[in-house]
PDB file of N, CA and C in Angstrom:
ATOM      1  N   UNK A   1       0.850  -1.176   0.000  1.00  0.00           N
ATOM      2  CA  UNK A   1       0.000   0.000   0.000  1.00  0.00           C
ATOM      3  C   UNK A   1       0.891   1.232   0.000  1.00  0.00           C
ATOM      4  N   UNK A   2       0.290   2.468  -0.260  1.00  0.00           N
ATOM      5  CA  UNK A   2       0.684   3.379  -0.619  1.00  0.00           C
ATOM      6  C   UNK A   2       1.304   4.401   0.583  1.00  0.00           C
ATOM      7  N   UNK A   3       2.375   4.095   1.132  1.00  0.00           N
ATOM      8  CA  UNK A   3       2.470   5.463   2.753  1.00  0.00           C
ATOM      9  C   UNK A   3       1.910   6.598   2.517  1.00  0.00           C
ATOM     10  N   UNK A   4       0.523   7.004   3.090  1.00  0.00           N
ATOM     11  CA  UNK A   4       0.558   8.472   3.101  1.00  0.00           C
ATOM     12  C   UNK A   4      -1.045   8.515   2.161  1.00  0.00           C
ATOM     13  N   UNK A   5      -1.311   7.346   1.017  1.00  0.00           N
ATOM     14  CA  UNK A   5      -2.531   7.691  -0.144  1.00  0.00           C
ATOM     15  C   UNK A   5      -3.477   8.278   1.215  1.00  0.00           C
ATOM     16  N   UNK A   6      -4.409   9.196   1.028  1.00  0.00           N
ATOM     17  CA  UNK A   6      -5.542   9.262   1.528  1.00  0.00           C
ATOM     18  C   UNK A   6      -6.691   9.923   0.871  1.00  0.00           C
ATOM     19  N   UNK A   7      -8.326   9.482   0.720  1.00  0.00           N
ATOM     20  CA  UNK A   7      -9.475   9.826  -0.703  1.00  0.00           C
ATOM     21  C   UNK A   7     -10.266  10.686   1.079  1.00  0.00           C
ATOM     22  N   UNK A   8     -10.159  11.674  -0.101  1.00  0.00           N
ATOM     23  CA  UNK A   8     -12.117  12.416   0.437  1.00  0.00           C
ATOM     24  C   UNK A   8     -13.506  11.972  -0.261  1.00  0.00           C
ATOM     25  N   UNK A   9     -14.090  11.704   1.220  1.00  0.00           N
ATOM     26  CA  UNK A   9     -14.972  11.055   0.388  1.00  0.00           C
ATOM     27  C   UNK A   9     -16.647  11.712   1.196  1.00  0.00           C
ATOM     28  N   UNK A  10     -17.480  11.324   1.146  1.00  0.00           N
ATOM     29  CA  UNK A  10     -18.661  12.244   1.469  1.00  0.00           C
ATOM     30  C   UNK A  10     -19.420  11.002   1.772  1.00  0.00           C
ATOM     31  N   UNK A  11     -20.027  10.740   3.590  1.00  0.00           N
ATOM     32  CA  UNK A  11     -20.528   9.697   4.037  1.00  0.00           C
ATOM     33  C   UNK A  11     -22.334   9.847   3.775  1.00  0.00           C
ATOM     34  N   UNK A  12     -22.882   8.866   3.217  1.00  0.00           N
ATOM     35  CA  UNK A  12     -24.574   8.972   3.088  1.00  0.00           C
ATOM     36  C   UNK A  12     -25.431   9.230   3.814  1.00  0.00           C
ATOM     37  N   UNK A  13     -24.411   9.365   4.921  1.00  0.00           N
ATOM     38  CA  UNK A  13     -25.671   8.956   6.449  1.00  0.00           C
ATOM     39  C   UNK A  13     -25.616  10.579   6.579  1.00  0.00           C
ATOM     40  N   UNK A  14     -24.476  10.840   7.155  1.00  0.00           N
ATOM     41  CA  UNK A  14     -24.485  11.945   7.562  1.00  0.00           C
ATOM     42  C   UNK A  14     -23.698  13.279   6.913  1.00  0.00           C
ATOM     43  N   UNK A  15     -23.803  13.075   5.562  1.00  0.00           N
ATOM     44  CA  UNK A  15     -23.288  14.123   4.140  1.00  0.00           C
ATOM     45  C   UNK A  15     -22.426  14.894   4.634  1.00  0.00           C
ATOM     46  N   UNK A  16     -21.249  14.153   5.567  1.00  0.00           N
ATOM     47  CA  UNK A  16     -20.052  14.944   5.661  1.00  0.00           C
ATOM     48  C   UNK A  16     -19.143  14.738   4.579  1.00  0.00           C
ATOM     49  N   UNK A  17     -18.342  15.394   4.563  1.00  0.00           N
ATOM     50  CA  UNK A  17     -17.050  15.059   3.671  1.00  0.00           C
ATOM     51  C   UNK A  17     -15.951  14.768   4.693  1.00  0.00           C
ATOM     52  N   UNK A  18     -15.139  13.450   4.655  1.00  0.00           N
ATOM     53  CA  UNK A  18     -14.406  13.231   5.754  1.00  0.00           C
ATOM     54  C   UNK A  18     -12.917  12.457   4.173  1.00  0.00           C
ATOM     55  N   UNK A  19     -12.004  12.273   4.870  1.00  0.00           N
ATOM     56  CA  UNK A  19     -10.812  12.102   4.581  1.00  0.00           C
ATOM     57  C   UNK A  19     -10.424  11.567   5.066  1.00  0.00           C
ATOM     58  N   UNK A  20      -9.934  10.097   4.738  1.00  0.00           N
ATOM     59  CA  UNK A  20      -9.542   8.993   5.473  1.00  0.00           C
ATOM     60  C   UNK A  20      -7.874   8.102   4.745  1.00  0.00           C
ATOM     61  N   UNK A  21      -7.396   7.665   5.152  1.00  0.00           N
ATOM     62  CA  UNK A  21      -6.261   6.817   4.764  1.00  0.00           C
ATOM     63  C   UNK A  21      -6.669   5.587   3.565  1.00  0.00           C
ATOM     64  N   UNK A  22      -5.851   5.231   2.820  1.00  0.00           N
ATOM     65  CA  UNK A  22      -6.223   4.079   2.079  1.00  0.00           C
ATOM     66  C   UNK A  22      -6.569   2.750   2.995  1.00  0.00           C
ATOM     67  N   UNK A  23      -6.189   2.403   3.931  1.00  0.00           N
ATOM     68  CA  UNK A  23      -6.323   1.125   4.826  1.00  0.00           C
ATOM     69  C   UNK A  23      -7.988   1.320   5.196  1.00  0.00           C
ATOM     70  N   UNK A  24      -8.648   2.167   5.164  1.00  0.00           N
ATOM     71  CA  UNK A  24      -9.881   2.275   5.686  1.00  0.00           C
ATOM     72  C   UNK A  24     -10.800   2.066   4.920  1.00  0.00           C
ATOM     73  N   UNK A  25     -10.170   1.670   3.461  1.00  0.00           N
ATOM     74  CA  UNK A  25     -10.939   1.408   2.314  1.00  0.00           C
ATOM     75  C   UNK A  25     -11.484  -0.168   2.340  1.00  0.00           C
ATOM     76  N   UNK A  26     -12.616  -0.523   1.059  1.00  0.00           N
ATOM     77  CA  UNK A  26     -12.150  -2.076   1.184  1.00  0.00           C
ATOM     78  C   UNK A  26     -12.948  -2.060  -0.301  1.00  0.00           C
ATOM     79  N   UNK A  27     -12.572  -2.718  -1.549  1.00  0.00           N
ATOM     80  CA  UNK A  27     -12.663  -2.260  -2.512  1.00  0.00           C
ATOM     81  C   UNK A  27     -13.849  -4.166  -2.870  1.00  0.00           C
ATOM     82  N   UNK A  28     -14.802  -4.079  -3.610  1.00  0.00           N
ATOM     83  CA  UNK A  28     -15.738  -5.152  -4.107  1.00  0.00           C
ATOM     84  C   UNK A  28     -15.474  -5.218  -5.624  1.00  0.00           C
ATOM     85  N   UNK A  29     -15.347  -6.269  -6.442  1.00  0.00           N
ATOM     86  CA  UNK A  29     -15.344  -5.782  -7.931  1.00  0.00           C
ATOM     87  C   UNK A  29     -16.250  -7.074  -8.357  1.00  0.00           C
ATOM     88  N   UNK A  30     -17.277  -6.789  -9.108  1.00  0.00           N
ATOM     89  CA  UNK A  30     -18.248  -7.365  -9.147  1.00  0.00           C
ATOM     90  C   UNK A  30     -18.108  -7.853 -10.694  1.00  0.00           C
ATOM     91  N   UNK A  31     -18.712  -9.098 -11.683  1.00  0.00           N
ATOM     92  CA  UNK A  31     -18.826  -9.655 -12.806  1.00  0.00           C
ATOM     93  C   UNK A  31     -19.141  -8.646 -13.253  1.00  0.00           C
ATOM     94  N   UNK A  32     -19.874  -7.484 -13.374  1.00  0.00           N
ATOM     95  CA  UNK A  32     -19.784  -6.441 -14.296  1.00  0.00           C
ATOM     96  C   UNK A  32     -19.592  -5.023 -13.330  1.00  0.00           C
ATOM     97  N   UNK A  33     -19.112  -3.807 -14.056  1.00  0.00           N
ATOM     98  CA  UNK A  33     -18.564  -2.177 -13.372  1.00  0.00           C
ATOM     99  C   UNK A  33     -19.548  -2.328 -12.844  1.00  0.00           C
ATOM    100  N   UNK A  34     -21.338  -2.704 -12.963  1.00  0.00           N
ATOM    101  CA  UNK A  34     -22.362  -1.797 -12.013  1.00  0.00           C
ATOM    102  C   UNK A  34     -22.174  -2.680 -10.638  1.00  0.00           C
ATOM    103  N   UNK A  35     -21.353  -3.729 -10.412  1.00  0.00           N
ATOM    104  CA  UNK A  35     -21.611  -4.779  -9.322  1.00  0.00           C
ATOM    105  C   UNK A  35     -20.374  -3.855  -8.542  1.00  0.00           C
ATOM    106  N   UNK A  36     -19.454  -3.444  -8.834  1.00  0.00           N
ATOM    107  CA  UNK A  36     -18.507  -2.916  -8.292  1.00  0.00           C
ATOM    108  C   UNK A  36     -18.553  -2.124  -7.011  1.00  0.00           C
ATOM    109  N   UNK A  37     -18.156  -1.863  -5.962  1.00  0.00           N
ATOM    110  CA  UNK A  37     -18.707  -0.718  -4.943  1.00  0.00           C
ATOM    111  C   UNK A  37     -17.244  -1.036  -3.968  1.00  0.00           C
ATOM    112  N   UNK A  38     -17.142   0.044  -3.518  1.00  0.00           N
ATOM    113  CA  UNK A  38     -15.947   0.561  -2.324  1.00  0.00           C
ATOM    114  C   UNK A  38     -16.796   1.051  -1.244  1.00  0.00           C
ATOM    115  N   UNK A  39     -16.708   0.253   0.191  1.00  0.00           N
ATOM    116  CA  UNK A  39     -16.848   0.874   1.766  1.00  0.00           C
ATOM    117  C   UNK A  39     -15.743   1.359   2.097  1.00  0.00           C
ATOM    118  N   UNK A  40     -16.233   2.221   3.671  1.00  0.00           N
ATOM    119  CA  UNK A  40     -15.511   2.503   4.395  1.00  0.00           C
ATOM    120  C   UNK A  40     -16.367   2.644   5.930  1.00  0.00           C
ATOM    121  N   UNK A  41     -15.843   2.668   6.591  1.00  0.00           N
ATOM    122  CA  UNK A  41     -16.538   3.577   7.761  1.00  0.00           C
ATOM    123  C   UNK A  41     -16.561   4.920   8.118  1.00  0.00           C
ATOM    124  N   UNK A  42     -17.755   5.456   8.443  1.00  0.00           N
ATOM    125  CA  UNK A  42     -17.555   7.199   8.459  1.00  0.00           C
ATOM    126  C   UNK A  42     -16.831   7.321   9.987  1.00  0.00           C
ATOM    127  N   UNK A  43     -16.011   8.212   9.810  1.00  0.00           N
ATOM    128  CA  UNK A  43     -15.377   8.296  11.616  1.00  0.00           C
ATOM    129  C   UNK A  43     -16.125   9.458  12.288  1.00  0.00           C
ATOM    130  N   UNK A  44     -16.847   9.984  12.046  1.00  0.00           N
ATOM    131  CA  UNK A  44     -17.596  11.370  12.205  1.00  0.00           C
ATOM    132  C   UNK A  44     -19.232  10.927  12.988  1.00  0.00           C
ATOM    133  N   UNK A  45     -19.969  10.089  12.010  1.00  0.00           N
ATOM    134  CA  UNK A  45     -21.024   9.030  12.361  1.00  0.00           C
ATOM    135  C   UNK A  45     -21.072   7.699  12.926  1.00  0.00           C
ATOM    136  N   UNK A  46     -19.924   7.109  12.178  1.00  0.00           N
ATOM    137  CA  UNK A  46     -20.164   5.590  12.563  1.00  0.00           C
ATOM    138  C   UNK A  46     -20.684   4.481  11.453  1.00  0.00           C
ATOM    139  N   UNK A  47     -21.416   5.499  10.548  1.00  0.00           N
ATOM    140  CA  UNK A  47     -22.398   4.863   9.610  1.00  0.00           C
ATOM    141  C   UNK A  47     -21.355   3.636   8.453  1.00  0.00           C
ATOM    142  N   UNK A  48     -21.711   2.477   8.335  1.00  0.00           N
ATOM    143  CA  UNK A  48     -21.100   1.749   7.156  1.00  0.00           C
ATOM    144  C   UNK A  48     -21.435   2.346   5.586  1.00  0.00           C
ATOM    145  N   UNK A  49     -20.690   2.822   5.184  1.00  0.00           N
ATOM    146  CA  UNK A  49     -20.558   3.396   3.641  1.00  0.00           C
ATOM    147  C   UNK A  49     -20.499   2.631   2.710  1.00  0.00           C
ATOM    148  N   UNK A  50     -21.190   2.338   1.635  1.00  0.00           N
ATOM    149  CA  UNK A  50     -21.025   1.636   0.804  1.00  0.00           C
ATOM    150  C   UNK A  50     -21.496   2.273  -1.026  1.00  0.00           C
ATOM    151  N   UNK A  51     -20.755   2.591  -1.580  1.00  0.00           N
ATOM    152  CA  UNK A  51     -20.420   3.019  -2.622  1.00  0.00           C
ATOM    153  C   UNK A  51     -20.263   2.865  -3.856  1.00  0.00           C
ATOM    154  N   UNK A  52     -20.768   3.010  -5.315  1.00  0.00           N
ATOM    155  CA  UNK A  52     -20.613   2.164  -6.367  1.00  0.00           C
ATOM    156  C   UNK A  52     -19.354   3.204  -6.888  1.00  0.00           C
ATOM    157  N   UNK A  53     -18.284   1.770  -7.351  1.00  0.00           N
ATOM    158  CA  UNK A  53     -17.117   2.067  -7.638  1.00  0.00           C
ATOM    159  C   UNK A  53     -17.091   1.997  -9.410  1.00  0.00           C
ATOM    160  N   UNK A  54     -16.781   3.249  -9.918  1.00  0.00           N
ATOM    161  CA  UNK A  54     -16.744   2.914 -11.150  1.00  0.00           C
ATOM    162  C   UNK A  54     -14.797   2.618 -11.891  1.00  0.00           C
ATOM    163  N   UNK A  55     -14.596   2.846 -12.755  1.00  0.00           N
ATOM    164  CA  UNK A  55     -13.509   2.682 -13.696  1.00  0.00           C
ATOM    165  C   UNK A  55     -12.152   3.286 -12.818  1.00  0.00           C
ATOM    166  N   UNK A  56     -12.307   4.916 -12.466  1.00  0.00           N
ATOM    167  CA  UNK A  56     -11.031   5.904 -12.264  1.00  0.00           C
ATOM    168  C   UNK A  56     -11.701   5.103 -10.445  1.00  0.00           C
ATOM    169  N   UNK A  57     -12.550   5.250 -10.232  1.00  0.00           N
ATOM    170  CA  UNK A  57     -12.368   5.304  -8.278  1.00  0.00           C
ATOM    171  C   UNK A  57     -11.832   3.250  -8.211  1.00  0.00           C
ATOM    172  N   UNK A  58     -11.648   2.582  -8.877  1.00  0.00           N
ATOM    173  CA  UNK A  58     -11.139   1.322  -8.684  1.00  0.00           C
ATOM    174  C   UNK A  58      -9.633   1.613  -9.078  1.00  0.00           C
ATOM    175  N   UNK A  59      -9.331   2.176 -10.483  1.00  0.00           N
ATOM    176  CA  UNK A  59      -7.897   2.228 -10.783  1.00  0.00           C
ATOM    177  C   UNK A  59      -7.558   3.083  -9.585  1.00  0.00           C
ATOM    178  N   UNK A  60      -7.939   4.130  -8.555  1.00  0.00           N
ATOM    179  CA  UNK A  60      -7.115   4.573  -7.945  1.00  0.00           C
ATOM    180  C   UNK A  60      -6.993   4.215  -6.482  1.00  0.00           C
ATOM    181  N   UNK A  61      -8.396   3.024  -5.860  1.00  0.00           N
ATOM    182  CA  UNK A  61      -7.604   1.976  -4.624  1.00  0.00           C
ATOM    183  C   UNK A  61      -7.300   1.575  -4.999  1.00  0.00           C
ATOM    184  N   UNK A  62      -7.630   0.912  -6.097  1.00  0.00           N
ATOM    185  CA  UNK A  62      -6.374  -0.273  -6.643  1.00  0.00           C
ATOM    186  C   UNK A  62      -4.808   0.273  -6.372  1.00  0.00           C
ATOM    187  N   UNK A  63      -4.297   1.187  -7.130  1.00  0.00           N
ATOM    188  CA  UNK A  63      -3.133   1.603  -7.331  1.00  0.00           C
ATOM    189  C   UNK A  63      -2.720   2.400  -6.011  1.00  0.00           C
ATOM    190  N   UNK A  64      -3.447   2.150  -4.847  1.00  0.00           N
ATOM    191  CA  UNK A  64      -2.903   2.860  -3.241  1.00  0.00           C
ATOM    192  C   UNK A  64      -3.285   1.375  -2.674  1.00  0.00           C
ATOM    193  N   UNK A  65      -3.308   0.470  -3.251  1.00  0.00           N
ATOM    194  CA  UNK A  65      -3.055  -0.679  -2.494  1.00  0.00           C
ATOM    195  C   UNK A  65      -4.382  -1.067  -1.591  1.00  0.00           C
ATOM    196  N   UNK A  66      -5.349  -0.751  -2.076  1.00  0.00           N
ATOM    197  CA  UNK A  66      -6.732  -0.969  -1.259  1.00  0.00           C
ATOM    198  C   UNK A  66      -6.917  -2.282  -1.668  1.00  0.00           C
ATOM    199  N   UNK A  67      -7.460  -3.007  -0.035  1.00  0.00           N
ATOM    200  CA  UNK A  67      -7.423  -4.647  -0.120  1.00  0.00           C
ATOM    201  C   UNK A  67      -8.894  -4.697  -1.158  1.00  0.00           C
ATOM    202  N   UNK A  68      -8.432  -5.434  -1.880  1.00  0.00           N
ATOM    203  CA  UNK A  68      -9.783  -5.877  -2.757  1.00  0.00           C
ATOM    204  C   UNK A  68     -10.587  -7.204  -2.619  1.00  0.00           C
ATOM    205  N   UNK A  69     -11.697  -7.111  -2.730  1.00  0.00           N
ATOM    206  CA  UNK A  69     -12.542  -8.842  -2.830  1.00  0.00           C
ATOM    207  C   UNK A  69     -12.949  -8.948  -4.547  1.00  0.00           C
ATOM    208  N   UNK A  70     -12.675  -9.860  -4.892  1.00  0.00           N
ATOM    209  CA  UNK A  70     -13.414 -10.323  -6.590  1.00  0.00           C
ATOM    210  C   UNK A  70     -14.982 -11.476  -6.423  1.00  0.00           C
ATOM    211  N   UNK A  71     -15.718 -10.468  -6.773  1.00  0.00           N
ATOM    212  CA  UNK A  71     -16.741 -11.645  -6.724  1.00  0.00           C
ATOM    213  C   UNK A  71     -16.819 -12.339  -7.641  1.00  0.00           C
ATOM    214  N   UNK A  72     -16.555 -13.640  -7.667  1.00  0.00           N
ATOM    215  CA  UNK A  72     -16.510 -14.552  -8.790  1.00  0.00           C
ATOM    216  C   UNK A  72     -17.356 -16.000  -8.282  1.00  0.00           C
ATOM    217  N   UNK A  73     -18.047 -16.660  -9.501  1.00  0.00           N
ATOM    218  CA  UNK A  73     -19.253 -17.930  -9.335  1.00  0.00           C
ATOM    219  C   UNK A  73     -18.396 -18.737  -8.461  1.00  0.00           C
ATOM    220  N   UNK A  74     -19.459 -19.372  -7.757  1.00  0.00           N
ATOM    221  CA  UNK A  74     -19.186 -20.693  -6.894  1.00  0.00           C
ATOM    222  C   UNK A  74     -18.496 -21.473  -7.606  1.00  0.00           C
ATOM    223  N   UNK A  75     -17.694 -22.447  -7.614  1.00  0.00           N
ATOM    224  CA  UNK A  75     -17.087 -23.344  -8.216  1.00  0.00           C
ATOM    225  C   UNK A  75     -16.559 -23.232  -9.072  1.00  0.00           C
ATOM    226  N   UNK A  76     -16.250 -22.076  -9.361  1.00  0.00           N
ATOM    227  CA  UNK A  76     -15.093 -21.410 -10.832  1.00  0.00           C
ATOM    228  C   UNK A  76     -16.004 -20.596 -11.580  1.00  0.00           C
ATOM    229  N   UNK A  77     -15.341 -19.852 -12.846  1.00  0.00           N
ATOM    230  CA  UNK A  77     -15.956 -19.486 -13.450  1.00  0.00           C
ATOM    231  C   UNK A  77     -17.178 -19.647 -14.384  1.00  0.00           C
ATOM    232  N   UNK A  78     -17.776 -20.694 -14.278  1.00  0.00           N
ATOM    233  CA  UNK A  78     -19.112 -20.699 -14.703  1.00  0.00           C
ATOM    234  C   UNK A  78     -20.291 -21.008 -13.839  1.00  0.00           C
ATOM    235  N   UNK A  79     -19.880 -20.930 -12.615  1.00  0.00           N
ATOM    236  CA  UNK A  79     -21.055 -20.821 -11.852  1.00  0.00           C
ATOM    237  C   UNK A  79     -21.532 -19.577 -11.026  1.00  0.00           C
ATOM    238  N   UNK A  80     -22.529 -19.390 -10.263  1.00  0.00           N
ATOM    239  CA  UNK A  80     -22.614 -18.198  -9.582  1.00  0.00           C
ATOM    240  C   UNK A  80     -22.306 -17.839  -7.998  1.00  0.00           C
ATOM    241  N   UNK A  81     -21.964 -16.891  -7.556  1.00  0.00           N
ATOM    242  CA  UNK A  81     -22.065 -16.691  -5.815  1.00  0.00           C
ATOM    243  C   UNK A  81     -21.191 -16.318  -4.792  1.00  0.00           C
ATOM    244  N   UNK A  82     -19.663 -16.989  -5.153  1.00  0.00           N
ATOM    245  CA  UNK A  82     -19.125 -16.866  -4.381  1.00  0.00           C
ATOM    246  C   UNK A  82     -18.250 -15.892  -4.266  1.00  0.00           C
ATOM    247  N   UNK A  83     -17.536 -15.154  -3.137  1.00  0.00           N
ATOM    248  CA  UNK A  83     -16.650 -13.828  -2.901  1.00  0.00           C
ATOM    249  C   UNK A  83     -15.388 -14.612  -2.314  1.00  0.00           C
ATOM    250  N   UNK A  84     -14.434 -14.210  -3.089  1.00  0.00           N
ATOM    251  CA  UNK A  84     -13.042 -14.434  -2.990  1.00  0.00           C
ATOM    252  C   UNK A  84     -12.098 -13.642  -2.725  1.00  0.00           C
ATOM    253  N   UNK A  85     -11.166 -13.240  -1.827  1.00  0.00           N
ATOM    254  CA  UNK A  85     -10.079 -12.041  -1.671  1.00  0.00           C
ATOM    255  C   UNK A  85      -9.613 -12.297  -3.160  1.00  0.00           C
ATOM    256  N   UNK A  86      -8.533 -10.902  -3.216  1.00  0.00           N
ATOM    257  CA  UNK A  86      -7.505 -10.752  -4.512  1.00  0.00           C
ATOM    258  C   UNK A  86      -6.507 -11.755  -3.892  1.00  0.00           C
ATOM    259  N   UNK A  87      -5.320 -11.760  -4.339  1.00  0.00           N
ATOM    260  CA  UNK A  87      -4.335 -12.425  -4.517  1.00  0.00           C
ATOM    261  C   UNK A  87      -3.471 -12.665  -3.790  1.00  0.00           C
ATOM    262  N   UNK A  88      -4.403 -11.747  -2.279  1.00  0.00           N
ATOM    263  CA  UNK A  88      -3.110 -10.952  -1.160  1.00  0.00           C
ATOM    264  C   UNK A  88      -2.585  -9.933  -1.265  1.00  0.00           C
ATOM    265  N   UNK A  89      -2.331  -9.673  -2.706  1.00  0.00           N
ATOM    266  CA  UNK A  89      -1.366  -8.264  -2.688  1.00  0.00           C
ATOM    267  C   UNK A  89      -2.239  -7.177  -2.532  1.00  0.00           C
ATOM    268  N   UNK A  90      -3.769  -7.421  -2.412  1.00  0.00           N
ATOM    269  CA  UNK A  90      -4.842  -5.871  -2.165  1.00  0.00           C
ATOM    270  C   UNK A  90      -4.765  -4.861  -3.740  1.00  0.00           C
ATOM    271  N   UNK A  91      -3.925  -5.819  -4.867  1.00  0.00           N
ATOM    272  CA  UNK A  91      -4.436  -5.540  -5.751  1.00  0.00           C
ATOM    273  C   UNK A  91      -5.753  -5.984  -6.884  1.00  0.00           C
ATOM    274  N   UNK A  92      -6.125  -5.242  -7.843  1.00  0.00           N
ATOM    275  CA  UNK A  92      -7.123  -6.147  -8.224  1.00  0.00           C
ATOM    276  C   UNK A  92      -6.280  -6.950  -9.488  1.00  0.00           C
ATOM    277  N   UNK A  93      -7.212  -7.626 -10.086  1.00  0.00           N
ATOM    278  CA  UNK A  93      -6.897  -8.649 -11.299  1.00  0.00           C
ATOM    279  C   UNK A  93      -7.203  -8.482 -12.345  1.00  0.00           C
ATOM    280  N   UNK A  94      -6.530  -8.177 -13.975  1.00  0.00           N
ATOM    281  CA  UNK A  94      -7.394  -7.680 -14.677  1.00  0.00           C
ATOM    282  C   UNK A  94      -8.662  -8.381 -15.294  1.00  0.00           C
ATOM    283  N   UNK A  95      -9.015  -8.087 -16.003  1.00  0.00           N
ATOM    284  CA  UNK A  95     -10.505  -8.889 -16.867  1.00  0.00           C
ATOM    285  C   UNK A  95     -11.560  -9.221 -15.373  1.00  0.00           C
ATOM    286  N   UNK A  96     -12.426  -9.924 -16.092  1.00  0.00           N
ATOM    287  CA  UNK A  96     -13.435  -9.731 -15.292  1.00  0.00           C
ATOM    288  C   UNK A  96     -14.070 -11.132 -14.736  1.00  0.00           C
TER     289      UNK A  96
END
């Protein structure tokens, strides 16, 4: 991860704008961009954040080292369901 990355970001609950470290991220990448979404926790509220992540907001946890999950089908790629970490490295993987 990146020493130092940190995103402003604006919590739903309570429409602050707060600024947090990359570690506070946690990045979802879903079989297609609309499945995609990035949490965090608001430190201001408390509230769980949850966010649809498009193209530039994935390339840029990705590239500050935000731990990622790939949702990919139960039993490999042709089935449906299951959520898998990345690779360990908290990067993502390309293709889909």
């Amino acid at each position: 991860m990146e020493p130092g990355t940190r995103f402003k970001v604006y919590c739903s609950e309570c429409r602050e704008k707060v600024e947090l470290p990359a570690e506070e991220f946690r990045l979802t990448l879903g079989r297609t961009p609309a499945q995609s979404h990035y949490s965090f926790g608001c430190p201001l509220c408390g509230a769980s954040v949850r966010k649809q992540a498009g193209e530039k907001i994935v390339a840029a946890l990705t590239g500050a080292g935000v731990r990622t999950m790939r949702l990919v089908p139960a039993g490999g790629p042709g089935a449906a369901g299951a959520v898998l970490p990345s690779g360990g490295t908290g990067r993502a993987e390309a293709g889909g």
